[in-house]
C-alpha atoms as a PDB file:
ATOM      1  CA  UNK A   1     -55.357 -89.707 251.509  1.00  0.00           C
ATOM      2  CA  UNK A   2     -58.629 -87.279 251.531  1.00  0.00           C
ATOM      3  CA  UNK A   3     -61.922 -88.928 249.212  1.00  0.00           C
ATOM      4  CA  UNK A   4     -63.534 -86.539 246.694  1.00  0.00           C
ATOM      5  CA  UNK A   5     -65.678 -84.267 248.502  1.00  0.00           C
ATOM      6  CA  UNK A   6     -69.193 -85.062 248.308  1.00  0.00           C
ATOM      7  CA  UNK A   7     -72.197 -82.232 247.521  1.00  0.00           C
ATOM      8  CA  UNK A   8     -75.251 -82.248 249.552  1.00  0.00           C
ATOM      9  CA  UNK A   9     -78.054 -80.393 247.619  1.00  0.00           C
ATOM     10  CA  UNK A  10     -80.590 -78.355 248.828  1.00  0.00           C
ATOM     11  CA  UNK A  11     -83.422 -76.549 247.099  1.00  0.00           C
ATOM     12  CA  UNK A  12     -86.499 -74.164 247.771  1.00  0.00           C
ATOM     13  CA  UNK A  13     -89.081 -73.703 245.332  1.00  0.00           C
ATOM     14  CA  UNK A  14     -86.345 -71.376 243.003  1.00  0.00           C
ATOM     15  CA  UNK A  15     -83.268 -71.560 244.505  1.00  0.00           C
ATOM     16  CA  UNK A  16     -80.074 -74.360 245.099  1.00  0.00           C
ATOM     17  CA  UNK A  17     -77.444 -74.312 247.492  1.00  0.00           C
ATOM     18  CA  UNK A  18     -74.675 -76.807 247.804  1.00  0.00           C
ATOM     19  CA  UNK A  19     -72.504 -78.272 250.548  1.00  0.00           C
ATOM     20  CA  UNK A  20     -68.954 -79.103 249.714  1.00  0.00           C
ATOM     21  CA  UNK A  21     -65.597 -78.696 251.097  1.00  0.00           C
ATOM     22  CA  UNK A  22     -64.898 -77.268 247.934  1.00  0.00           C
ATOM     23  CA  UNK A  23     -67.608 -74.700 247.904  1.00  0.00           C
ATOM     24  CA  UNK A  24     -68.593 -71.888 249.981  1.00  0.00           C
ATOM     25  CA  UNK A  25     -69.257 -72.186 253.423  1.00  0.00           C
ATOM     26  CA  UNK A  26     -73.156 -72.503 254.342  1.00  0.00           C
ATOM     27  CA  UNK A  27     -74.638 -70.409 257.186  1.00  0.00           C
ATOM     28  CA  UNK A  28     -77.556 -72.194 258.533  1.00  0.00           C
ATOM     29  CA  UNK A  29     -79.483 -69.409 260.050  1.00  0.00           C
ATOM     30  CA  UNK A  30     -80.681 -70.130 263.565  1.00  0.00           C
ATOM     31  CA  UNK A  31     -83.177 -67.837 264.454  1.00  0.00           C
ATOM     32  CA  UNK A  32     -86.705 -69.153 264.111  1.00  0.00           C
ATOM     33  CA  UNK A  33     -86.734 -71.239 267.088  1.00  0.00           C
ATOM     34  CA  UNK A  34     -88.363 -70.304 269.983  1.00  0.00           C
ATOM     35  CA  UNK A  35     -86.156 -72.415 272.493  1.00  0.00           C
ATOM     36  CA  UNK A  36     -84.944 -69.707 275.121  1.00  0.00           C
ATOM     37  CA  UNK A  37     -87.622 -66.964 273.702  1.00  0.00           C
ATOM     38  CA  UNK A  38     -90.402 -66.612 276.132  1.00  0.00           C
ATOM     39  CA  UNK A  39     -92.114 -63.788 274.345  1.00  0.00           C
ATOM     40  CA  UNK A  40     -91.636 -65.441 270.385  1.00  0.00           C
ATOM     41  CA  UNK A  41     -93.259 -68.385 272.332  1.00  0.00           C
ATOM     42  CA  UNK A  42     -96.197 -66.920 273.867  1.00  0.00           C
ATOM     43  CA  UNK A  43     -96.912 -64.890 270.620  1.00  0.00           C
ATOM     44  CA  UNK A  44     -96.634 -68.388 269.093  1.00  0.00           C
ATOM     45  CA  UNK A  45     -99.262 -70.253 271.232  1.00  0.00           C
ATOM     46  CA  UNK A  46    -101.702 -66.749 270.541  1.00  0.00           C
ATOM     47  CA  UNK A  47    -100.919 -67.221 266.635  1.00  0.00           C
ATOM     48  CA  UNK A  48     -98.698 -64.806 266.408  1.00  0.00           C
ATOM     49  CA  UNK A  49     -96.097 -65.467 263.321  1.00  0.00           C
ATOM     50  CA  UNK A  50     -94.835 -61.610 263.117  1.00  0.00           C
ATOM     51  CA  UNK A  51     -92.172 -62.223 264.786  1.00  0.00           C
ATOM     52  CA  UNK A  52     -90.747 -65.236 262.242  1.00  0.00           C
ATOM     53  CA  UNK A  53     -90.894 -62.426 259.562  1.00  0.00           C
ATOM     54  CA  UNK A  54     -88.742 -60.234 260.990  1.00  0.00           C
ATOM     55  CA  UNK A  55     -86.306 -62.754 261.937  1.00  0.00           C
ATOM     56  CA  UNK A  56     -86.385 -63.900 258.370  1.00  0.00           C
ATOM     57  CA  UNK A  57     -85.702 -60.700 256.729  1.00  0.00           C
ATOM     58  CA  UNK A  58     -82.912 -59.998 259.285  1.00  0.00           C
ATOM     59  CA  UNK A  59     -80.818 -63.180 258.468  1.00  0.00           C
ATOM     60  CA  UNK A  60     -81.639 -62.911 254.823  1.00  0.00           C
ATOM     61  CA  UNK A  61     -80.032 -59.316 254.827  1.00  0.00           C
ATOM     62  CA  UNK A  62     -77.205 -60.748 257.177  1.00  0.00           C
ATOM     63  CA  UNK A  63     -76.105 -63.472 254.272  1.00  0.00           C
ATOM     64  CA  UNK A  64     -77.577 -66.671 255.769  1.00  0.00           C
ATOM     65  CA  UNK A  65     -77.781 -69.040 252.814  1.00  0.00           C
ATOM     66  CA  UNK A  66     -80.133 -72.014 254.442  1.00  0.00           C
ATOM     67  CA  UNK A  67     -82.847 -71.148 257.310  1.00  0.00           C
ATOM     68  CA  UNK A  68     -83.216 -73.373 260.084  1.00  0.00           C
ATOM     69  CA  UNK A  69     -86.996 -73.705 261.202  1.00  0.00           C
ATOM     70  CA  UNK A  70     -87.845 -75.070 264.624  1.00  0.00           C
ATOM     71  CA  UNK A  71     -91.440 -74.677 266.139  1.00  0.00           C
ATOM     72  CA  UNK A  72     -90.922 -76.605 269.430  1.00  0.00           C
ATOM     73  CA  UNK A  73     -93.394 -75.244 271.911  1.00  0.00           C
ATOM     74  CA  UNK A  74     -94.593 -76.342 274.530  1.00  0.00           C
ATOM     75  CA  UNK A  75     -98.862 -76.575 274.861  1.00  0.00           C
ATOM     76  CA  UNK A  76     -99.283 -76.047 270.737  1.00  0.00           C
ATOM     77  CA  UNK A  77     -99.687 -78.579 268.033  1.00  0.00           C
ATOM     78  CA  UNK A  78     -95.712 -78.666 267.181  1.00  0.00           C
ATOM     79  CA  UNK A  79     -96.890 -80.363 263.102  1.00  0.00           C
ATOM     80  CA  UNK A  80     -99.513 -77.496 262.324  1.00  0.00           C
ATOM     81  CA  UNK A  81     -97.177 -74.871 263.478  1.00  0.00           C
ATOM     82  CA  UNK A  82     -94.493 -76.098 261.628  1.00  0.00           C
ATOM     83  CA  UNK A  83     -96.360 -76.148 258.704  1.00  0.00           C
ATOM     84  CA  UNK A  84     -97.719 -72.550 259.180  1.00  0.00           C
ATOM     85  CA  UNK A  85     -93.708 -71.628 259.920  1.00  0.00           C
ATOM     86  CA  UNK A  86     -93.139 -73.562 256.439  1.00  0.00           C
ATOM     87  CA  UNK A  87     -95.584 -71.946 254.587  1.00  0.00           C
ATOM     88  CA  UNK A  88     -94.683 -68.536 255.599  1.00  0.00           C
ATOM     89  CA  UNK A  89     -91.125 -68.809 255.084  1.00  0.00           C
ATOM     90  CA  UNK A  90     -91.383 -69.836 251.403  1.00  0.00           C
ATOM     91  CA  UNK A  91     -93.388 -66.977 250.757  1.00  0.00           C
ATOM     92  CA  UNK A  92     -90.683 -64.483 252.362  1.00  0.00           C
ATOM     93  CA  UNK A  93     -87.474 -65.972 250.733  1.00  0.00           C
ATOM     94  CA  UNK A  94     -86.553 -68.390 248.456  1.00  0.00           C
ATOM     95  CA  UNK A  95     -83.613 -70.141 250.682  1.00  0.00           C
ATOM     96  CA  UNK A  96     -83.722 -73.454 251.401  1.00  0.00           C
ATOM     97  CA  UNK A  97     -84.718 -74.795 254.499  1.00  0.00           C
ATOM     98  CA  UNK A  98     -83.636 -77.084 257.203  1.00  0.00           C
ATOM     99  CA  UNK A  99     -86.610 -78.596 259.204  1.00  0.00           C
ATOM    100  CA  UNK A 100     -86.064 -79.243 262.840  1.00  0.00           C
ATOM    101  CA  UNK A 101     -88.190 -81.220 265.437  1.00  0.00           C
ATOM    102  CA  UNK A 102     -87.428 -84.264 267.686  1.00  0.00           C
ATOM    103  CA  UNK A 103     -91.265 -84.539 267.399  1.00  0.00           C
ATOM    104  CA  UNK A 104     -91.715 -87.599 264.044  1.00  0.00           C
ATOM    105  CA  UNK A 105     -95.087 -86.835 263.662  1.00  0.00           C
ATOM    106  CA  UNK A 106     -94.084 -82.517 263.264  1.00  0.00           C
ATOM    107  CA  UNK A 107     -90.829 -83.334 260.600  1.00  0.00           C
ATOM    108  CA  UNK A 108     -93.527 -85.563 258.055  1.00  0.00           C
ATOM    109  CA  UNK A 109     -95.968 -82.706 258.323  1.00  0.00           C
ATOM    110  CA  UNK A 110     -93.035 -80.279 257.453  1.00  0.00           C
ATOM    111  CA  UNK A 111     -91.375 -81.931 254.768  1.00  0.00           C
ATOM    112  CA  UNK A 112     -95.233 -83.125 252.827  1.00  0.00           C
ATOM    113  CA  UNK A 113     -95.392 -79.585 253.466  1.00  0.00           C
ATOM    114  CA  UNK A 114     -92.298 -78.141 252.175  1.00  0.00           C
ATOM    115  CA  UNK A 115     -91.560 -77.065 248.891  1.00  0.00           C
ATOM    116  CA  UNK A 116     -88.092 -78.338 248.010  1.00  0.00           C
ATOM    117  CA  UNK A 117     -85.373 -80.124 248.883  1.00  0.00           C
ATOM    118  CA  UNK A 118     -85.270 -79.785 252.875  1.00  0.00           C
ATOM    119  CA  UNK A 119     -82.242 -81.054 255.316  1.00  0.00           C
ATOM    120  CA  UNK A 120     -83.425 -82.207 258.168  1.00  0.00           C
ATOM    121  CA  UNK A 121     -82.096 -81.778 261.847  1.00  0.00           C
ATOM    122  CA  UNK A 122     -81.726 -84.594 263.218  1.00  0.00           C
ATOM    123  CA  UNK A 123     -80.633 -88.177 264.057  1.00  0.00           C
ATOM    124  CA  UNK A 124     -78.318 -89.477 266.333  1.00  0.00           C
ATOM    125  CA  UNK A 125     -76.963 -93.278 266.541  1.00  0.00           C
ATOM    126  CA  UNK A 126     -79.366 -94.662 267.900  1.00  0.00           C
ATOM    127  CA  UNK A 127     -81.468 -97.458 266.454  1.00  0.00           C
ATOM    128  CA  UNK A 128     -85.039 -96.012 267.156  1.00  0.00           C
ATOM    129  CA  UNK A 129     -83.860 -92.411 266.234  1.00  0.00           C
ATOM    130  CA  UNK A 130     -82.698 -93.568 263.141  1.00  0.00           C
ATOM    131  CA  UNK A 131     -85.599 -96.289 262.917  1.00  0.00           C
ATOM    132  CA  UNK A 132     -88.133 -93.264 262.734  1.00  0.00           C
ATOM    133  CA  UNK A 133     -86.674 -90.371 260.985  1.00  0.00           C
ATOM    134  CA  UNK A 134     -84.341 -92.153 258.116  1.00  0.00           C
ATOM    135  CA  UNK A 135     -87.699 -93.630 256.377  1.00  0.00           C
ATOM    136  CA  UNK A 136     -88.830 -90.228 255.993  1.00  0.00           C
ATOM    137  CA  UNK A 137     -85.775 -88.639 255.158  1.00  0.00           C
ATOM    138  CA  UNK A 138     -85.807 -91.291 251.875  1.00  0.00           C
ATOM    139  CA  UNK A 139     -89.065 -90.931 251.617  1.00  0.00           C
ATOM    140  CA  UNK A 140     -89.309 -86.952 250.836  1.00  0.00           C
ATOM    141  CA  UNK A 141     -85.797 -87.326 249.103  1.00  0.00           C
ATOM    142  CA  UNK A 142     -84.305 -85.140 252.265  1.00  0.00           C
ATOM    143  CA  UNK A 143     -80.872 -84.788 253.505  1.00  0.00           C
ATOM    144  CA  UNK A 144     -80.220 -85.485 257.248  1.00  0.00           C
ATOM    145  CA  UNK A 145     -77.814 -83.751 259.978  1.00  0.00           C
ATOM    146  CA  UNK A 146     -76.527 -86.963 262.159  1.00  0.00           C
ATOM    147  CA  UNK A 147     -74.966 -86.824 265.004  1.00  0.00           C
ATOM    148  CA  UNK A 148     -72.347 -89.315 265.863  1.00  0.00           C
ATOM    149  CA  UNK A 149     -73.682 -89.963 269.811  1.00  0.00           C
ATOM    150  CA  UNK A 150     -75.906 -92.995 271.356  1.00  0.00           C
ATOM    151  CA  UNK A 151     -77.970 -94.071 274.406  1.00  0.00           C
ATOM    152  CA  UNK A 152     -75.202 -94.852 276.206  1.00  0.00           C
ATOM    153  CA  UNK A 153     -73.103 -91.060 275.888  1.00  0.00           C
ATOM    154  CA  UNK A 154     -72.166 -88.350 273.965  1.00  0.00           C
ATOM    155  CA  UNK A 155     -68.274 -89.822 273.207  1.00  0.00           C
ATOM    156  CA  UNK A 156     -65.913 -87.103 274.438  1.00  0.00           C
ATOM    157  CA  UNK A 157     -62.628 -89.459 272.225  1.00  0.00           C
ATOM    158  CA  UNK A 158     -62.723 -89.060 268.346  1.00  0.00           C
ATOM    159  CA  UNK A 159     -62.519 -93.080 267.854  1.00  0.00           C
ATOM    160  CA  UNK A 160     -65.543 -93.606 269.097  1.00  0.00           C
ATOM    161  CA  UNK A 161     -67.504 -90.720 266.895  1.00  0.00           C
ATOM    162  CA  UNK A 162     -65.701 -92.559 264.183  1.00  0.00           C
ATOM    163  CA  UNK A 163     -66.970 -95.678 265.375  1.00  0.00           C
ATOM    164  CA  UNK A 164     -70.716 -94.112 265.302  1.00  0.00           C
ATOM    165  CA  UNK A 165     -70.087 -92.180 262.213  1.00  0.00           C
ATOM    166  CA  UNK A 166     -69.281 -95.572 260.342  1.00  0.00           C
ATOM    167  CA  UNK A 167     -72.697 -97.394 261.927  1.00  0.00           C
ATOM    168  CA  UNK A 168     -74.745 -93.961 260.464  1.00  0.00           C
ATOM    169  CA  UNK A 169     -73.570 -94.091 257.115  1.00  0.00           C
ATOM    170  CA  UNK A 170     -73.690 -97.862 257.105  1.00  0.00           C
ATOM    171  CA  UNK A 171     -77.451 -97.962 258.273  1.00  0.00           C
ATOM    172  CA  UNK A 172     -78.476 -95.083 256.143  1.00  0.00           C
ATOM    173  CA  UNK A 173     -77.257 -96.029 253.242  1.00  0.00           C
ATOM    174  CA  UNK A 174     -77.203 -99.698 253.414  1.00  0.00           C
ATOM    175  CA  UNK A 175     -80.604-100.296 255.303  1.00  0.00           C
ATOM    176  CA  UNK A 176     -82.208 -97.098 253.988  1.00  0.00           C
ATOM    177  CA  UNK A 177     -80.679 -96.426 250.466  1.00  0.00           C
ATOM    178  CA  UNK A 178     -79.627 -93.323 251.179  1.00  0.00           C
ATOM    179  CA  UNK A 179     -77.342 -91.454 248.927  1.00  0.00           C
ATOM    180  CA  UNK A 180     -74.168 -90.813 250.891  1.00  0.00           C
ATOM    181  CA  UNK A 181     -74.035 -87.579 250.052  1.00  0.00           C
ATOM    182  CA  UNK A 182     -77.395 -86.655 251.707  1.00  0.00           C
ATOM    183  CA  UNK A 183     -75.554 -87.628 255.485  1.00  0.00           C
ATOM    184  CA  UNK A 184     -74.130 -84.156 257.130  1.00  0.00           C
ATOM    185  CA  UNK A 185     -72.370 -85.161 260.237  1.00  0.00           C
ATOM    186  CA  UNK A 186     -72.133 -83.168 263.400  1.00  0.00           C
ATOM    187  CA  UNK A 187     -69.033 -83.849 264.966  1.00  0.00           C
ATOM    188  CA  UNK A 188     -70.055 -83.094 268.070  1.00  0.00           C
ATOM    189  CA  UNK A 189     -68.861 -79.795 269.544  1.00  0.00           C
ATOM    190  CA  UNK A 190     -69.313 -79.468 273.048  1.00  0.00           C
ATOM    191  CA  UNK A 191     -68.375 -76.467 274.856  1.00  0.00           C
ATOM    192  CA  UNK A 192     -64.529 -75.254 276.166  1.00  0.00           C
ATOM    193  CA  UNK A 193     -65.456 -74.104 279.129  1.00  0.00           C
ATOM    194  CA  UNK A 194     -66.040 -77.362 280.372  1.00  0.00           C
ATOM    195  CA  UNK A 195     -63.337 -78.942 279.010  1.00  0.00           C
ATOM    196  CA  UNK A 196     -60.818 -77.254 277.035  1.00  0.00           C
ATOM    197  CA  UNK A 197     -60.171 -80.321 275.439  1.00  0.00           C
ATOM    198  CA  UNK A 198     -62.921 -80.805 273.429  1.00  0.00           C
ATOM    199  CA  UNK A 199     -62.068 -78.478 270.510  1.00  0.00           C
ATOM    200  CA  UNK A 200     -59.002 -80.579 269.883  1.00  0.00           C
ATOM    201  CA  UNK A 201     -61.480 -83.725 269.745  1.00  0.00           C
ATOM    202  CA  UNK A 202     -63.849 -82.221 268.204  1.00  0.00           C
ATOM    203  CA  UNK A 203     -61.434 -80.928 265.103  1.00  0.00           C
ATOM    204  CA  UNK A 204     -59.987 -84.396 265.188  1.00  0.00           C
ATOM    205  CA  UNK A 205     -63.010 -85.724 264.442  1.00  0.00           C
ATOM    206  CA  UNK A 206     -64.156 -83.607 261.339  1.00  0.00           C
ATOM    207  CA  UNK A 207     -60.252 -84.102 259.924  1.00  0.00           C
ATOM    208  CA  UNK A 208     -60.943 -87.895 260.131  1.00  0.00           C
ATOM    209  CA  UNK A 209     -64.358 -87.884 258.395  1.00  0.00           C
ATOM    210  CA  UNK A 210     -63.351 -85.736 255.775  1.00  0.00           C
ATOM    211  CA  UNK A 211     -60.412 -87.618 254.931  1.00  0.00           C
ATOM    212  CA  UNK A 212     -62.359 -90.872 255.316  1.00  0.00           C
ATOM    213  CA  UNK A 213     -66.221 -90.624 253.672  1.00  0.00           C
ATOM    214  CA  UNK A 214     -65.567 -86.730 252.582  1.00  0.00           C
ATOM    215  CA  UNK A 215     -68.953 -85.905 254.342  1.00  0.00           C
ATOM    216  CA  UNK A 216     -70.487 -82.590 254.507  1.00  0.00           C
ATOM    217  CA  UNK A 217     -70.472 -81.226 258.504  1.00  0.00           C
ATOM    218  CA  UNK A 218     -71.933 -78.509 260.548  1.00  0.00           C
ATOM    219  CA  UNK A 219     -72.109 -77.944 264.063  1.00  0.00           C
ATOM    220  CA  UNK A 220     -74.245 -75.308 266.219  1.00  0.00           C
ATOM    221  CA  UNK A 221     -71.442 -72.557 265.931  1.00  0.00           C
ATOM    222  CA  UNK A 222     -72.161 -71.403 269.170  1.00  0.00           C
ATOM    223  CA  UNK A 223     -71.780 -74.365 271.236  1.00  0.00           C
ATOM    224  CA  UNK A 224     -67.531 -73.991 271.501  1.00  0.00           C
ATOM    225  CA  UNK A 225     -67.846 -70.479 273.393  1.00  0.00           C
ATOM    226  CA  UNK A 226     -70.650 -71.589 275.581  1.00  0.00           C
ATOM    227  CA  UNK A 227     -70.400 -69.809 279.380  1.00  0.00           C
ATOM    228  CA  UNK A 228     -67.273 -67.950 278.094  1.00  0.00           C
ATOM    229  CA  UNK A 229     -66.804 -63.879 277.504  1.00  0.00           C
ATOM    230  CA  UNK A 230     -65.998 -62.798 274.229  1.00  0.00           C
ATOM    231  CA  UNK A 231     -67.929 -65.535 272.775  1.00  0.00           C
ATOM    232  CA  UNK A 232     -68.377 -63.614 268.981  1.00  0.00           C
ATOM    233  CA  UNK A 233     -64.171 -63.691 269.150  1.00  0.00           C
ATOM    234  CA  UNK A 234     -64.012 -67.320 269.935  1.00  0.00           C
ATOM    235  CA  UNK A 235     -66.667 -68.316 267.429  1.00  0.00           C
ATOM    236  CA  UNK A 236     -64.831 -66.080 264.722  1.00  0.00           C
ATOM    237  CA  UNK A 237     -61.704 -68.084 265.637  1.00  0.00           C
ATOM    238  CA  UNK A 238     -63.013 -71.283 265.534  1.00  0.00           C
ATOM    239  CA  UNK A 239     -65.271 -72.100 262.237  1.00  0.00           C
ATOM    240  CA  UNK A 240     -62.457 -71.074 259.896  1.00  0.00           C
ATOM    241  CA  UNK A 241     -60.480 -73.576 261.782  1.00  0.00           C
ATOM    242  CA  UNK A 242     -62.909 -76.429 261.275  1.00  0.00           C
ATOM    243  CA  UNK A 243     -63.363 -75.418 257.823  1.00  0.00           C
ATOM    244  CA  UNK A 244     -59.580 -75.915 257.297  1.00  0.00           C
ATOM    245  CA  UNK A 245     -60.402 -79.963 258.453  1.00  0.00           C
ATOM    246  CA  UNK A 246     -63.631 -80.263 256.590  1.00  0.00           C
ATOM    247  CA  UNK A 247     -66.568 -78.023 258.310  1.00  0.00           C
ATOM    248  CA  UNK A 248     -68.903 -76.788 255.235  1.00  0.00           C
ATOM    249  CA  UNK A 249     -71.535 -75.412 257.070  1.00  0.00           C
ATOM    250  CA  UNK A 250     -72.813 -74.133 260.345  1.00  0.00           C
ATOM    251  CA  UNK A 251     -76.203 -73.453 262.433  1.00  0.00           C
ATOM    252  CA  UNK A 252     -75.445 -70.057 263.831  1.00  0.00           C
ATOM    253  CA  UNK A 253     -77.066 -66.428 264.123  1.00  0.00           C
ATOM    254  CA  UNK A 254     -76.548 -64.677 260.548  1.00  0.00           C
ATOM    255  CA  UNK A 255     -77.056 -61.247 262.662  1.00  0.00           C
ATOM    256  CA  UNK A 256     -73.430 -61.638 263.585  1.00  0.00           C
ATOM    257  CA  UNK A 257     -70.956 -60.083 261.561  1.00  0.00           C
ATOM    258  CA  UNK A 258     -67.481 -60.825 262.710  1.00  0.00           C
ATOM    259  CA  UNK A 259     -68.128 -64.111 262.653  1.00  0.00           C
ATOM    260  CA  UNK A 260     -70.136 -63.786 258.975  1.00  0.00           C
ATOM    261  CA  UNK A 261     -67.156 -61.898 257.819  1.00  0.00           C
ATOM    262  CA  UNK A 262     -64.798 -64.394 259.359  1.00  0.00           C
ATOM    263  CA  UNK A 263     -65.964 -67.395 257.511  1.00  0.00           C
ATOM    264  CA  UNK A 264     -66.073 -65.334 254.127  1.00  0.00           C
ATOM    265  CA  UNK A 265     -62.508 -64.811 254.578  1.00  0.00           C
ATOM    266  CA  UNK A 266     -61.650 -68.210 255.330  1.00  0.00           C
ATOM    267  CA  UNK A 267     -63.533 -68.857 251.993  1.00  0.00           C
ATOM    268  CA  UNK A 268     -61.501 -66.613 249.755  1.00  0.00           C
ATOM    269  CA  UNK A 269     -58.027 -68.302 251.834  1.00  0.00           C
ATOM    270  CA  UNK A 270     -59.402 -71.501 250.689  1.00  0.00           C
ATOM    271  CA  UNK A 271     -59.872 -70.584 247.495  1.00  0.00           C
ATOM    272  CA  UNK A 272     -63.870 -71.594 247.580  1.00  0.00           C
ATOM    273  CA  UNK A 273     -64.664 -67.740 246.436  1.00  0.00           C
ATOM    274  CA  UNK A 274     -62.820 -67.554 243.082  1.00  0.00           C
ATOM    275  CA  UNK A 275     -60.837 -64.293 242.965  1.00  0.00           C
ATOM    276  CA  UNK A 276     -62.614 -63.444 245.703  1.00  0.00           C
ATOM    277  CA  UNK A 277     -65.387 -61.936 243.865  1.00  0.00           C
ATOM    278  CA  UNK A 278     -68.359 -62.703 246.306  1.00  0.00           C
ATOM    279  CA  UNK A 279     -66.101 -61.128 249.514  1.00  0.00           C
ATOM    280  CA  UNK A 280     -65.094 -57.728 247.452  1.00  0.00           C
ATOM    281  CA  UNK A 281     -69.239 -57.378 246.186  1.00  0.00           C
ATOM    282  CA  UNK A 282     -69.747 -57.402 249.650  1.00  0.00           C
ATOM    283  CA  UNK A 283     -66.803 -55.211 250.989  1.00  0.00           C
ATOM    284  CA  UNK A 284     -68.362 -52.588 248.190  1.00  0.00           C
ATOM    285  CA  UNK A 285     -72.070 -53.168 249.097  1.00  0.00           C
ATOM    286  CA  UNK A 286     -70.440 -52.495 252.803  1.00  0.00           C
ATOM    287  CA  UNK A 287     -69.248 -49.403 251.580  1.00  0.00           C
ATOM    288  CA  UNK A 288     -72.102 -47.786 249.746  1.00  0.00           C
ATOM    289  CA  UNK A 289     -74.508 -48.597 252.885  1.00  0.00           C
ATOM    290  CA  UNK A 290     -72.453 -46.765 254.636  1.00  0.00           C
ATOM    291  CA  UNK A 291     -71.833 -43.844 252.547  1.00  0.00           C
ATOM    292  CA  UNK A 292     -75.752 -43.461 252.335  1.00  0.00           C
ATOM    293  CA  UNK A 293     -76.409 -43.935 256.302  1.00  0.00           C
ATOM    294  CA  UNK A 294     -73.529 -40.827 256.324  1.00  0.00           C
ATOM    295  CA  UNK A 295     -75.455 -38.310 254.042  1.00  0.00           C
ATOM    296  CA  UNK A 296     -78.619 -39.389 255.790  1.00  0.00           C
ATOM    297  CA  UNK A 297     -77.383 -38.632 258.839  1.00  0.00           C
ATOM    298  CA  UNK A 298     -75.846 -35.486 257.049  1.00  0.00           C
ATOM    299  CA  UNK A 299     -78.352 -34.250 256.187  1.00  0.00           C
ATOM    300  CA  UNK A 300     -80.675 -34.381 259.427  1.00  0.00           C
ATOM    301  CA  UNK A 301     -77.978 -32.585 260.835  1.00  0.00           C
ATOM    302  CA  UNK A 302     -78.370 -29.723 258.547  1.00  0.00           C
END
């Protein structure tokens, strides 16, 4: 038998968002992070911070609901620029934010810095991860991504993310005093064209923690279609899936709308948008936007 879902709160400045199975999906909006982006990272090392402004607007117009902020760069101070990349944000939207850094030193700078209630990304199982980022996490009254791998591997079978899971949640709450709530697991979703086994395991694995702790999860939406064709198909496919088993959230690119539009169906299915009031607002907002791109184009024409 499933446990009450649990709500992991998030706040800006002005503005709350919740995570629950029972709630609408959260897109975590993936685009400030320079990993993969020569150019964003040179303009970075210059000083450069145009660029997280128009990535901002763009996700914030696609319907992302949390922004994920990653300032990883090699040959810059990773805890100033995070700050700046703080700082800016929260004067652009009033989302909340998830601060990401394997750097210690660069997610204590960004959460003194931040104005809210931030979620942080993230620990794994392992004693010194968890050792260095959990105090902190307490400390600025955070809540934390965790993924359920070690030193030794990343488990491919469910029982032993289960097995990690459990040592997480005991640690964090029992060693750190952590509210249970505040603990977001990753399941771990590794790509199928590796192993097209994995999505089985990895929707195994959220079914199991939901029915067992009733955890709030996410996963980097992309990582299932990795080195595949059709990837925005696959994605679309497989977060309403996950969200059937327990998924409330994902890191993804908000600039994507069959996938957007996918989980906001799955939403109304599952009966997190009541009468469906939030998906037909949008289907109308759709259809005015594109009424006035028609008589703008209408009337260059003329």
């Amino acid at each position: 038998m499933s446990v009450e879902p649990k709500h992991t709160v998030l706040r800006s400045a002005t503005k709350e968002v919740v995570l629950g199975s029972d709630k609408p999906f959260v897109i975590i909006g993936e685009r400030i992070n320079p990993t993969g982006r020569r150019i964003f990272q040179e303009q970075l090392r210059a000083g450069d911070l145009s660029a997280i402004e128009r990535d901002v607007a763009a996700q914030v117009a696609a319907g992302a609901n949390v922004l994920d902020i990653n300032m990883g760069v090699p040959l810059t101070d990773e805890a100033e620029l995070l700050v700046k990349a703080i700082q800016l944000v929260q004067t652009l939207t009033d989302l909340p934010i998830c601060i990401d850094s394997s750097v210690v030193e660069a997610l204590e700078a960004g959460l003194a810095a931040y104005q809210g209630r931030a979620l942080v990304n993230s620990i794994t199982a392992e004693d010194e991860r968890m050792e260095q980022v959990l105090p902190l996490v307490k400390k600025y009254d955070a809540a934390v991504i965790a993924l359920p791998n070690d030193a030794d591997e990343i488990p491919m079978e469910a029982d032993k993310r289960i097995q990690l899971t459990e040592k997480i949640v005991r640690v964090a709450t029992q060693e750190y005093g952590i509210a249970i709530e505040d603990i977001v697991i990753d399941p771990l979703v590794m790509p199928i064209g590796a192993d097209p086994g994995v999505g089985r395991s990895a929707l195994e694995t959220a079914q199991r923690i939901h029915e067992r702790w009733g955890l709030n999860m996410t996963c980097g939406a992309s990582n299932v279609s990795f080195g595949m064709p059709g990837r925005h198909a696959i994605n679309a496919s497989w977060l309403p899936m996950a969200m059937t088993v327990g998924m409330t959230s994902a890191i993804m690119d908000a600039r994507t709308p069959q996938i957007v539009e996918a989980v906001r169906a799955a939403d109304v299915l599952l009966g997190n948008d009541e009468w469906g009031m939030s998906w037909i607002s949008a289907h109308r907002a759709n259809l005015a936007k594109q009424k006035a791109q028609a008589e703008v184009a209408a009337g260059a024409a003329s």
